[in-house]
C-alpha atoms as a PDB file:
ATOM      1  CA  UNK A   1     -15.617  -0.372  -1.975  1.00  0.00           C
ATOM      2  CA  UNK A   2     -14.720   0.475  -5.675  1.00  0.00           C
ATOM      3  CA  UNK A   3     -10.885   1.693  -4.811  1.00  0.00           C
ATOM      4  CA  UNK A   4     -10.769  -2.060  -3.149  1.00  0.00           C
ATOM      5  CA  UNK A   5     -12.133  -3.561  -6.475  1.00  0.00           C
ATOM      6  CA  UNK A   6      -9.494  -1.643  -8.219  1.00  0.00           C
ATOM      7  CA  UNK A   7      -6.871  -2.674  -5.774  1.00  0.00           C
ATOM      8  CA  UNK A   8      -7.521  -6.423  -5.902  1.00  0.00           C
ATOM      9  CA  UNK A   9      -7.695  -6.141  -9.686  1.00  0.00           C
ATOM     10  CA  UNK A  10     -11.334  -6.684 -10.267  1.00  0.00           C
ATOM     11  CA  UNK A  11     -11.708  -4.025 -12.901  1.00  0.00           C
ATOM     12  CA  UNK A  12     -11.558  -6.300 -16.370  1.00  0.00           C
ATOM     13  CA  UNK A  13     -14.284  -7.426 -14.477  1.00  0.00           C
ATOM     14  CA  UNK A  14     -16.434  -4.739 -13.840  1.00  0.00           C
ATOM     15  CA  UNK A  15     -16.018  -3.853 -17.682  1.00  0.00           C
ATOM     16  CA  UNK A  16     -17.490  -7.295 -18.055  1.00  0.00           C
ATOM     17  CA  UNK A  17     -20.390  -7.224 -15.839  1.00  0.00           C
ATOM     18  CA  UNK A  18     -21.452  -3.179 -16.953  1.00  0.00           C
ATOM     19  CA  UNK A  19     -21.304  -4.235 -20.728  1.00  0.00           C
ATOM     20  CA  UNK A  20     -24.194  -6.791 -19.716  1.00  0.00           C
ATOM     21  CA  UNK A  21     -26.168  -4.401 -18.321  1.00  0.00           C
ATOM     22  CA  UNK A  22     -28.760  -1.672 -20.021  1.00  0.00           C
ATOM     23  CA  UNK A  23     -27.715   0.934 -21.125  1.00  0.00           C
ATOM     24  CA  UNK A  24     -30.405   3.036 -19.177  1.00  0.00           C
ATOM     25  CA  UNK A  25     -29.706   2.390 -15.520  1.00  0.00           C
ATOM     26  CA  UNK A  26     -28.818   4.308 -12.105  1.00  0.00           C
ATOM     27  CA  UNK A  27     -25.042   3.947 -10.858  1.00  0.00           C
ATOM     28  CA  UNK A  28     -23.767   4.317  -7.659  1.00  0.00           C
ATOM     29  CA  UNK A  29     -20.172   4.428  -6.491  1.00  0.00           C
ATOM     30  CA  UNK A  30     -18.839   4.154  -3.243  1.00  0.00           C
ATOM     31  CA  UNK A  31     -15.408   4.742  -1.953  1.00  0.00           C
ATOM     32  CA  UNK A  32     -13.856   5.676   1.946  1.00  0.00           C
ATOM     33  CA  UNK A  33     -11.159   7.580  -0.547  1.00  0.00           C
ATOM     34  CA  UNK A  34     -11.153   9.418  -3.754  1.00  0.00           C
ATOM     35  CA  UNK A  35      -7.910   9.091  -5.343  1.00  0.00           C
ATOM     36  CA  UNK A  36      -7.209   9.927  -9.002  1.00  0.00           C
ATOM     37  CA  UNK A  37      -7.898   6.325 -10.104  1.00  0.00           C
ATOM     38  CA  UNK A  38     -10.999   6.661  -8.423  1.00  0.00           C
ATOM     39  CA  UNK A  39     -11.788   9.589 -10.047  1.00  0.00           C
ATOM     40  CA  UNK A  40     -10.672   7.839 -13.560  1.00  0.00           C
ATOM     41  CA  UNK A  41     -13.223   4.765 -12.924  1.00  0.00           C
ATOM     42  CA  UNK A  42     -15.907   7.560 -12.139  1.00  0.00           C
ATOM     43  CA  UNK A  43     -15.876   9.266 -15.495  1.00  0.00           C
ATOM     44  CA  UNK A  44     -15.134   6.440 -17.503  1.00  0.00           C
ATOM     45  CA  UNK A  45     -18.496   5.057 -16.199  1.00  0.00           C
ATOM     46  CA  UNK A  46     -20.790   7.423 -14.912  1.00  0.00           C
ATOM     47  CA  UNK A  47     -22.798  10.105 -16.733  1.00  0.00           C
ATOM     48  CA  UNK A  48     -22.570  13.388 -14.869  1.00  0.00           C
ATOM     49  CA  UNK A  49     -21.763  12.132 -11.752  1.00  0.00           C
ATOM     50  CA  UNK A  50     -23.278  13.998  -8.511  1.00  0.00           C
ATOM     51  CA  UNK A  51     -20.780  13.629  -5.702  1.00  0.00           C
ATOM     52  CA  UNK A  52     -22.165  13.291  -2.579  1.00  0.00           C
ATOM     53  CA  UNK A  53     -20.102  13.216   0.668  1.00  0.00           C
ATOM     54  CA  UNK A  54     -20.446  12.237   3.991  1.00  0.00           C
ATOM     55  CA  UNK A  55     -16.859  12.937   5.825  1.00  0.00           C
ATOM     56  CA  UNK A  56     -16.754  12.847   9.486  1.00  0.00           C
ATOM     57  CA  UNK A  57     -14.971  14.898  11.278  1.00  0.00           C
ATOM     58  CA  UNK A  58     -11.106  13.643  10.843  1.00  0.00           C
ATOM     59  CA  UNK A  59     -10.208  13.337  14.272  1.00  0.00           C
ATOM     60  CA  UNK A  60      -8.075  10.594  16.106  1.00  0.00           C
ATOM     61  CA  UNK A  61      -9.021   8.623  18.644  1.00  0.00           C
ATOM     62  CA  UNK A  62      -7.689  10.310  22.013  1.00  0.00           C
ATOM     63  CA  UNK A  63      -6.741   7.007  23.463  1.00  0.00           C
ATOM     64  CA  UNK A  64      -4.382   6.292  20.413  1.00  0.00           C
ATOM     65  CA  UNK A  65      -0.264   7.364  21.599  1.00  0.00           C
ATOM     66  CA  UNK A  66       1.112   8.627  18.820  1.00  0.00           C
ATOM     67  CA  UNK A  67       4.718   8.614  17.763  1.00  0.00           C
ATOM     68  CA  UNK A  68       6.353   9.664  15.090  1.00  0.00           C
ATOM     69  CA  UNK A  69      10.405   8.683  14.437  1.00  0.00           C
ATOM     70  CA  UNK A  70      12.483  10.006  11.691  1.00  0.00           C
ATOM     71  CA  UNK A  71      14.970   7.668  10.507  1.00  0.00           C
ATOM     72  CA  UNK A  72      16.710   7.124   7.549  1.00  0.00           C
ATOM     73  CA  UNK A  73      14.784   5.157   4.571  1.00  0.00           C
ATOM     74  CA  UNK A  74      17.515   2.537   4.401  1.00  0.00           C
ATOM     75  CA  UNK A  75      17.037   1.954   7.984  1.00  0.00           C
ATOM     76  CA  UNK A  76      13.551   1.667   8.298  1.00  0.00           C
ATOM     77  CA  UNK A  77      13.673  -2.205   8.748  1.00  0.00           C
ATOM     78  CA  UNK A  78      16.363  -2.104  10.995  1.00  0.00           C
ATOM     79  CA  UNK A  79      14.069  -0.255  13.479  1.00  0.00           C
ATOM     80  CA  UNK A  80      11.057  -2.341  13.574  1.00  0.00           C
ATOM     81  CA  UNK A  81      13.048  -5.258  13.875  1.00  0.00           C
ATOM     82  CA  UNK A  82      14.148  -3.604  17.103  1.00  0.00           C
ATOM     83  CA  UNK A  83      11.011  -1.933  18.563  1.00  0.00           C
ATOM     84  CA  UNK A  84       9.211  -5.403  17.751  1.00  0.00           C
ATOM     85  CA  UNK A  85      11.768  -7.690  19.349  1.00  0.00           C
ATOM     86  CA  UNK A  86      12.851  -5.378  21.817  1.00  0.00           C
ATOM     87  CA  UNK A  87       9.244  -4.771  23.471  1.00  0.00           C
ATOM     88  CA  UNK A  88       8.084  -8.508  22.893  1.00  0.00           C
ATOM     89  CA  UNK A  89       5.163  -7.281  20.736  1.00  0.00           C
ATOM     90  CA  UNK A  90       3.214 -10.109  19.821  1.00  0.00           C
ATOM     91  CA  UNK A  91       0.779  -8.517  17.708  1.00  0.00           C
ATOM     92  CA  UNK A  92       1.700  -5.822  15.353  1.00  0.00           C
ATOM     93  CA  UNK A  93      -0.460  -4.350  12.271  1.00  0.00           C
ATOM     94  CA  UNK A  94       1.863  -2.792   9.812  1.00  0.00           C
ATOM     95  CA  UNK A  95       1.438  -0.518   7.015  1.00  0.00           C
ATOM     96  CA  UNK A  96       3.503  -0.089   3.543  1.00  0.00           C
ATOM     97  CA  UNK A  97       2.325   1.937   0.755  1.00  0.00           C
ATOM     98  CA  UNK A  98       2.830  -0.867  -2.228  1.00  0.00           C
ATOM     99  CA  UNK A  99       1.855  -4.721  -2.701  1.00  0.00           C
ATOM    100  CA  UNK A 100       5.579  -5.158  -3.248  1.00  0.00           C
ATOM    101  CA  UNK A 101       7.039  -3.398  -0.236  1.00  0.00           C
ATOM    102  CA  UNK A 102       4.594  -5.071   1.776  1.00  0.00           C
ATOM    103  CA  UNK A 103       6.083  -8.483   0.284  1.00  0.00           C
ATOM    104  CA  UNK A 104       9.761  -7.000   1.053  1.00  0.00           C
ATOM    105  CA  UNK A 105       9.124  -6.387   4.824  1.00  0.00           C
ATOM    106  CA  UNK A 106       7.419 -10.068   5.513  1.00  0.00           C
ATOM    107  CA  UNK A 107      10.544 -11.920   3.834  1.00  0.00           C
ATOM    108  CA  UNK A 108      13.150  -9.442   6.062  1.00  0.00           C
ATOM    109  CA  UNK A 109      10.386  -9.765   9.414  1.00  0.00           C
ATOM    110  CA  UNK A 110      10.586 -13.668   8.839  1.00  0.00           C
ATOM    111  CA  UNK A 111      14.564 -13.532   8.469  1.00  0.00           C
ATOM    112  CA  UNK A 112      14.905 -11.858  11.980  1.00  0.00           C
ATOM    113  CA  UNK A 113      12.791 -14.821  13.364  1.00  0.00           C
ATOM    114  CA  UNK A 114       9.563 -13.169  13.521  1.00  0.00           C
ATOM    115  CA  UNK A 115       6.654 -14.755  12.127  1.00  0.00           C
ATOM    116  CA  UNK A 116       4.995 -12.388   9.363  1.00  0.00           C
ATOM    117  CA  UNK A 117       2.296 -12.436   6.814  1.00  0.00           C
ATOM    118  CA  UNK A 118       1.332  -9.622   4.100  1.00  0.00           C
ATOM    119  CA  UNK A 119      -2.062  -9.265   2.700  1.00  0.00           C
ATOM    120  CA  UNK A 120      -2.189  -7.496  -0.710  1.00  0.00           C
ATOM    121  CA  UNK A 121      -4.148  -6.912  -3.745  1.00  0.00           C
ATOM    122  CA  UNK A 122      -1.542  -9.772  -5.379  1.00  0.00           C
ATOM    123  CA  UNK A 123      -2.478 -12.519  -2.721  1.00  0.00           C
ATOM    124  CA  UNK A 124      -5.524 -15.043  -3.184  1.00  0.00           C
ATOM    125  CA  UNK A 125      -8.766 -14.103  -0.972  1.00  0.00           C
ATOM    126  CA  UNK A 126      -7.431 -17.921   0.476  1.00  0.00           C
ATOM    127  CA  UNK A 127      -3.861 -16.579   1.292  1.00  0.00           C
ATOM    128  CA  UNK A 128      -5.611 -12.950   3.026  1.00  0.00           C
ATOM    129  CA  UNK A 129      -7.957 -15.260   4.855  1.00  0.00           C
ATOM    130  CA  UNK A 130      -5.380 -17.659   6.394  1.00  0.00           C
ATOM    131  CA  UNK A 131      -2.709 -14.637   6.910  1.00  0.00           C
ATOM    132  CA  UNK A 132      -5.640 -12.774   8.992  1.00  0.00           C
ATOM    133  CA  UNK A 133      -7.008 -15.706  11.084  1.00  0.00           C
ATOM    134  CA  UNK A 134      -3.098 -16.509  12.145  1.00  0.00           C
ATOM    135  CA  UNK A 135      -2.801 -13.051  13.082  1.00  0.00           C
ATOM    136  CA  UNK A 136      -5.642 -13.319  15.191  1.00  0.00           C
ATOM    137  CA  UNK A 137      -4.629 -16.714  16.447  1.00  0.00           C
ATOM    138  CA  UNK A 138      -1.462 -15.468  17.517  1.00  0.00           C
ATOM    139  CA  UNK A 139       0.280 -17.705  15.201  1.00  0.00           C
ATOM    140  CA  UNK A 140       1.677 -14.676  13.260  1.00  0.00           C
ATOM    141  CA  UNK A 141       3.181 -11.691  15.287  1.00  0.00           C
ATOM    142  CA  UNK A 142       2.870  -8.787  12.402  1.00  0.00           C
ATOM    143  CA  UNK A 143       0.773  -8.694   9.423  1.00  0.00           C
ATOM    144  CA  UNK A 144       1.881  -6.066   7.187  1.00  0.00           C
ATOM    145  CA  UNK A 145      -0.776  -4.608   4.537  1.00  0.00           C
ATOM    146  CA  UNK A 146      -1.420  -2.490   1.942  1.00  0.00           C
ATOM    147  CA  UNK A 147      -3.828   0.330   2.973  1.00  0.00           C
ATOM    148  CA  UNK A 148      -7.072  -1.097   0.730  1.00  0.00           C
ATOM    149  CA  UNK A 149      -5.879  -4.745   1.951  1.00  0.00           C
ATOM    150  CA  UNK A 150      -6.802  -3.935   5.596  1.00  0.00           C
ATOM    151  CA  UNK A 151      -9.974  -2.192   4.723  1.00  0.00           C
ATOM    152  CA  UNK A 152     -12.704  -3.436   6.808  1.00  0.00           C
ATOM    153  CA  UNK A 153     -10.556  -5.288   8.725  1.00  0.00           C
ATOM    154  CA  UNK A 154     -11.865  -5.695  12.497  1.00  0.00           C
ATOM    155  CA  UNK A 155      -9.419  -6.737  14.683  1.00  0.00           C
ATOM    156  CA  UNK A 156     -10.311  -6.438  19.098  1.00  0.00           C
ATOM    157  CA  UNK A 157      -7.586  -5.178  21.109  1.00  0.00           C
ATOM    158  CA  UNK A 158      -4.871  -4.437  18.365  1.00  0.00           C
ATOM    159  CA  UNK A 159      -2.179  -3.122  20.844  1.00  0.00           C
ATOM    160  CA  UNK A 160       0.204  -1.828  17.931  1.00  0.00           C
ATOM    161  CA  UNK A 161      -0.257  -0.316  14.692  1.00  0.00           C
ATOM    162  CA  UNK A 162       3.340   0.902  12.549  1.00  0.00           C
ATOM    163  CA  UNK A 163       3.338   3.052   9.813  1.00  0.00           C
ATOM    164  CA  UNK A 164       6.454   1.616   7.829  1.00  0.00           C
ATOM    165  CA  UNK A 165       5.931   4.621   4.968  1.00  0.00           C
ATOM    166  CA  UNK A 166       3.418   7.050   5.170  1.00  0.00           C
ATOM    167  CA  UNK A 167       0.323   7.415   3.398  1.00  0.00           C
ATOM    168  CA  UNK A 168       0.250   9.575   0.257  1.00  0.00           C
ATOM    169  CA  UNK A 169      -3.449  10.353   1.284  1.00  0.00           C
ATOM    170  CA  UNK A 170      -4.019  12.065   4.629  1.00  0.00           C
ATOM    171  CA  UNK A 171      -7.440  10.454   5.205  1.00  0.00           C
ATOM    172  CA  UNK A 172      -5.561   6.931   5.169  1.00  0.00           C
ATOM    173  CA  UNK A 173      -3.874   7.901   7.846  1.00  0.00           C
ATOM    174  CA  UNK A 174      -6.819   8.358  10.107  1.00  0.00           C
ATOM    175  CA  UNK A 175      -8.133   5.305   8.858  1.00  0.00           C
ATOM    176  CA  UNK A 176      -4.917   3.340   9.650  1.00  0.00           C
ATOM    177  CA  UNK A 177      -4.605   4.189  13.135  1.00  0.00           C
ATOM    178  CA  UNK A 178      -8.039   3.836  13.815  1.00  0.00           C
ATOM    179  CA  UNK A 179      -7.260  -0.230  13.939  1.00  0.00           C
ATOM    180  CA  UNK A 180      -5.835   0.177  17.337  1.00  0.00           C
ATOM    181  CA  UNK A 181      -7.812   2.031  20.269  1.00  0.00           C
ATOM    182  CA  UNK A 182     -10.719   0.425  19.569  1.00  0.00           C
ATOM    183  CA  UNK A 183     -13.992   0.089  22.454  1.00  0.00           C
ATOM    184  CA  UNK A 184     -12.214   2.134  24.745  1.00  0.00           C
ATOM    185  CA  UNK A 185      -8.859   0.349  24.926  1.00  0.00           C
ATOM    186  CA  UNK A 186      -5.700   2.312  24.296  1.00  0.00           C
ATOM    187  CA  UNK A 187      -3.303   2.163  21.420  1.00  0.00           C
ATOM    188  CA  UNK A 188       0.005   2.880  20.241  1.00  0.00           C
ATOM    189  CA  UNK A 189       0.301   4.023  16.815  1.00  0.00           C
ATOM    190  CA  UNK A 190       4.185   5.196  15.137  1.00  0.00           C
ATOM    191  CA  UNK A 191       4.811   6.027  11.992  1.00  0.00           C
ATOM    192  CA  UNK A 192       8.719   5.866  10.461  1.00  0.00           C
ATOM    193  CA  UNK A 193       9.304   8.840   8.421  1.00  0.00           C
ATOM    194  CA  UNK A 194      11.931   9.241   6.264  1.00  0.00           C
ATOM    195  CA  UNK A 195      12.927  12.840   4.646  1.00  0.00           C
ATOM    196  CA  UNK A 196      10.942  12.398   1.330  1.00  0.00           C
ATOM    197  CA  UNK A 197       7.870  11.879   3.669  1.00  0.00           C
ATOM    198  CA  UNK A 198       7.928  15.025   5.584  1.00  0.00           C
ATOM    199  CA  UNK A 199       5.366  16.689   3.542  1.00  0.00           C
ATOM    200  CA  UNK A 200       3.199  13.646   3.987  1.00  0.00           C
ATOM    201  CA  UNK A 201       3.388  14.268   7.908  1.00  0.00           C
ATOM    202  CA  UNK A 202       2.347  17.998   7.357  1.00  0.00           C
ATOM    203  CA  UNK A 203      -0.605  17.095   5.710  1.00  0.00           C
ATOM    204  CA  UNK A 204      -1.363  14.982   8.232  1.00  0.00           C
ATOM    205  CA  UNK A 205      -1.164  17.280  11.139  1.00  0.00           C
ATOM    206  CA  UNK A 206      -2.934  20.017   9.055  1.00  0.00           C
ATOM    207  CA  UNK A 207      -6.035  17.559   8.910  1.00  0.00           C
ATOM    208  CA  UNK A 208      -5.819  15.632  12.594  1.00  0.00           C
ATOM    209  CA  UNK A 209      -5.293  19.549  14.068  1.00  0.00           C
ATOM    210  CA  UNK A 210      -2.119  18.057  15.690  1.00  0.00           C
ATOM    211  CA  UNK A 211       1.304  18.519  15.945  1.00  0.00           C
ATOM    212  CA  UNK A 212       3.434  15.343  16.132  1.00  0.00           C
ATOM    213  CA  UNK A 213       6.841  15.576  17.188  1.00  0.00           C
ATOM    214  CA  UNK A 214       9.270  13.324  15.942  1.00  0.00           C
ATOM    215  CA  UNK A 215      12.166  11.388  17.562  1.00  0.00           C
ATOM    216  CA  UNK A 216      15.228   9.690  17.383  1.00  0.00           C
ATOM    217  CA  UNK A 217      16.575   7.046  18.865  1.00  0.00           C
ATOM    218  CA  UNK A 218      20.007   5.945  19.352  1.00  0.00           C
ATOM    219  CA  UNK A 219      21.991   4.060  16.362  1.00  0.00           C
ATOM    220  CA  UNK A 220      18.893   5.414  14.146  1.00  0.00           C
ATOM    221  CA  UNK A 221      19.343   9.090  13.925  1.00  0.00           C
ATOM    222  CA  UNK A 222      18.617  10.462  10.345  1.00  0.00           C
ATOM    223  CA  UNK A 223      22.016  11.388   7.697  1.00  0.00           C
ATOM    224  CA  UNK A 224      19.834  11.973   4.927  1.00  0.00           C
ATOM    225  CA  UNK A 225      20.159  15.158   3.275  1.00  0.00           C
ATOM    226  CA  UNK A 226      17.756  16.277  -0.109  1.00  0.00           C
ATOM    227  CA  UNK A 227      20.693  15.749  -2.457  1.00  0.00           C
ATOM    228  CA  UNK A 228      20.314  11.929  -1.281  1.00  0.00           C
ATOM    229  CA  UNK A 229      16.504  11.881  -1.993  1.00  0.00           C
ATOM    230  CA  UNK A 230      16.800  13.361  -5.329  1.00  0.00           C
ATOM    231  CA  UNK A 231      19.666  10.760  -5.875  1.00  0.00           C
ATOM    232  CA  UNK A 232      17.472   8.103  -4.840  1.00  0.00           C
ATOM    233  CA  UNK A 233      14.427   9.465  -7.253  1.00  0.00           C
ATOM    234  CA  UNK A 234      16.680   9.857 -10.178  1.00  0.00           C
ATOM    235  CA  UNK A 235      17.933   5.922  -9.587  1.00  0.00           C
ATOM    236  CA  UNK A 236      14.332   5.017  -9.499  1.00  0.00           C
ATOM    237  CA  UNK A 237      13.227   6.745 -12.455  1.00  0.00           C
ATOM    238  CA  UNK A 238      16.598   5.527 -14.748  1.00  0.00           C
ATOM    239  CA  UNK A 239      15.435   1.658 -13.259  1.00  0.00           C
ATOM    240  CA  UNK A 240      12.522   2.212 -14.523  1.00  0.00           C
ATOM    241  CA  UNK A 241      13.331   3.493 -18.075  1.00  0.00           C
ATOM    242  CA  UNK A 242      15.744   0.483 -18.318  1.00  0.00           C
ATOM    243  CA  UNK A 243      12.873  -1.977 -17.660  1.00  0.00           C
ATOM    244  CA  UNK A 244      10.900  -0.050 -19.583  1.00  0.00           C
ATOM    245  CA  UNK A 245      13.457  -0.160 -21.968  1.00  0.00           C
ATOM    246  CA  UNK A 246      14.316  -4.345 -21.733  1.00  0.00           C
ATOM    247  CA  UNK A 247      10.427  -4.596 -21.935  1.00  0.00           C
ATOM    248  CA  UNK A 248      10.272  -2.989 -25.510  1.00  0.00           C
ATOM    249  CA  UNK A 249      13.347  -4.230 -26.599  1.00  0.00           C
ATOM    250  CA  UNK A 250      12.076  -7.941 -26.175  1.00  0.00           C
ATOM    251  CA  UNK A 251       9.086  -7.340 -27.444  1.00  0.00           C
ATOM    252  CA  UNK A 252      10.766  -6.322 -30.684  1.00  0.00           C
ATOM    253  CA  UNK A 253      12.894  -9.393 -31.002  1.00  0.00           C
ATOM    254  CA  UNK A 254      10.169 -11.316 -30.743  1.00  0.00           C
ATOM    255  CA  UNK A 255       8.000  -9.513 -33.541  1.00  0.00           C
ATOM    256  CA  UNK A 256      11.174 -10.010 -35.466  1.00  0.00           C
ATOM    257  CA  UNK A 257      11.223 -13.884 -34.956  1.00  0.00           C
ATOM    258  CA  UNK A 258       7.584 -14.188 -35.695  1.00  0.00           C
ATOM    259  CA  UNK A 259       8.244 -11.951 -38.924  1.00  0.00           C
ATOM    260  CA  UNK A 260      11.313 -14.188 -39.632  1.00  0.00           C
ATOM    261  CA  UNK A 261       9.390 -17.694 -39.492  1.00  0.00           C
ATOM    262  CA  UNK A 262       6.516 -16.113 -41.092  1.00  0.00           C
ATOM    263  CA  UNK A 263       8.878 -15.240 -44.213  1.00  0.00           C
ATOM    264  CA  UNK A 264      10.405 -18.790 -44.107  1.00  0.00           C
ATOM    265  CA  UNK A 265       6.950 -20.642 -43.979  1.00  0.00           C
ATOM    266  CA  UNK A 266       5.782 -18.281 -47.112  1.00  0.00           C
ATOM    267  CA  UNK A 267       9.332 -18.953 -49.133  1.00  0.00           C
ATOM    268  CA  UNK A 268       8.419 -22.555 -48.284  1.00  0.00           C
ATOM    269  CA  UNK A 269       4.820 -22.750 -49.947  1.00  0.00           C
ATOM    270  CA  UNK A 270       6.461 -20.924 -53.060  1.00  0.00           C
ATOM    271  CA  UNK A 271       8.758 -23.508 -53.458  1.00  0.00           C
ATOM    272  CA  UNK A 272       6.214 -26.254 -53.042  1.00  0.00           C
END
């Protein structure tokens, strides 16, 4: 599971543990997905790698109901607040793309009264292994992961499955839904999409072979327009200059007052 190890952080690590080791030897890396940080780790550490792949055939799982429901991005919590409360789901497996958004959506989930845990690269294999054994227990309602957080997760009769944001890879997708439906039980799987994802759901019915029409409910019909998105973008990006920015700017003063002290001490011992 090397995009896990990445994921959870464990790649100072690895550097650690393959700098003790010959330099003659055989590597092997396996991954369910190749993303370009896979691909990074690969030829930083392997010699002429030979990829070999064994895909099945992406397929979903017929019993899975899938529904898709465009909605505004802002509203997105809004709307699985409702569909939770409103059909008394008591166990719910939710998806976000980041460790942080995945820590957003437990903190609002708890607010509205219903008990949440997220499981994340971030957390402490202690914190993953009490979130999941609540969620099993019944003790949470929705567990909300990352996609490499839920990997290998086995969990009988998941009745619900929510895609809060879509996956950037179209494999994940597959993989994500595949929680529910499992030994011949049915499943309900929706995704929220939000205008900026709309290519991710074409790449996903390009590889499933499936079109998925999306809905609307009431209160929760989509205003975005792709002047908003780029707005949105553009904020993001000038955010992160400015921390960017605060980050450097810091780290200046304080190469200053180490300079500063430095010059003191040394005027100090001339004097002496």
């Amino acid at each position: 599971e090397a995009d896990r190890m990445l994921d959870m952080g464990f790649l100072r690590d690895i550097k650690k543990i393959l700098a003790l080791l010959p330099n003659k030897r055989q590597n092997l890396l396996f991954s369910a997905t190749f993303s370009k940080e896979i691909k990074k780790l690969a030829n930083e550490f392997l010699h002429h790698p030979v990829l070999v792949e064994a895909t099945p055939e992406n397929t979903t799982v017929e019993k899975i109901e899938q529904t898709v429901y465009r909605v505004d991005k802002a509203q997105k919590t809004d709307l699985i607040i409702k569909l939770i409360s409103e059909g008394n789901w008591q166990q719910v497996l939710v998806f976000t793309r980041t460790k942080h958004g995945a820590n957003r959506l437990s903190e609002k989930l708890e607010k509205a009264k219903i008990t949440s845990a997220a499981i994340h690269g971030n957390k402490s294999q202690g914190a993953r292994t009490r979130a999941l054994s609540g969620f099993k227990e019944g003790k949470v309602r929705v567990l909300v992961a990352t996609d490499i957080a839920a990997r290998g997760l086995d969990i009988p009769l998941l009745p619900h499955v929510i895609n809060f944001e879509l996956p950037n890879i179209s494999e994940d997708y597959v993989h994500r839904i595949g929680r529910t439906g499992r030994a011949g039980a049915s499943g309900e799987a929706l995704s929220l999409v939000s205008l900026d994802e709309v290519g991710y759901l074409k790449d996903i019915e390009k590889l499933i072979g499936e079109r998925l029409q999306p809905k609307t409910l009431p209160n929760f019909q989509p205003t975005e327009t792709m002047a908003d998105v780029k707005a949105a973008e553009e904020e993001k990006k000038q955010q992160k200059a400015q921390r960017h920015s605060r980050g450097r700017n810091a780290g200046t003063k304080v190469n200053t007052h180490a300079k500063s002290q430095n010059n003191k001490s040394s005027r100090g011992r001339g004097r002496r």
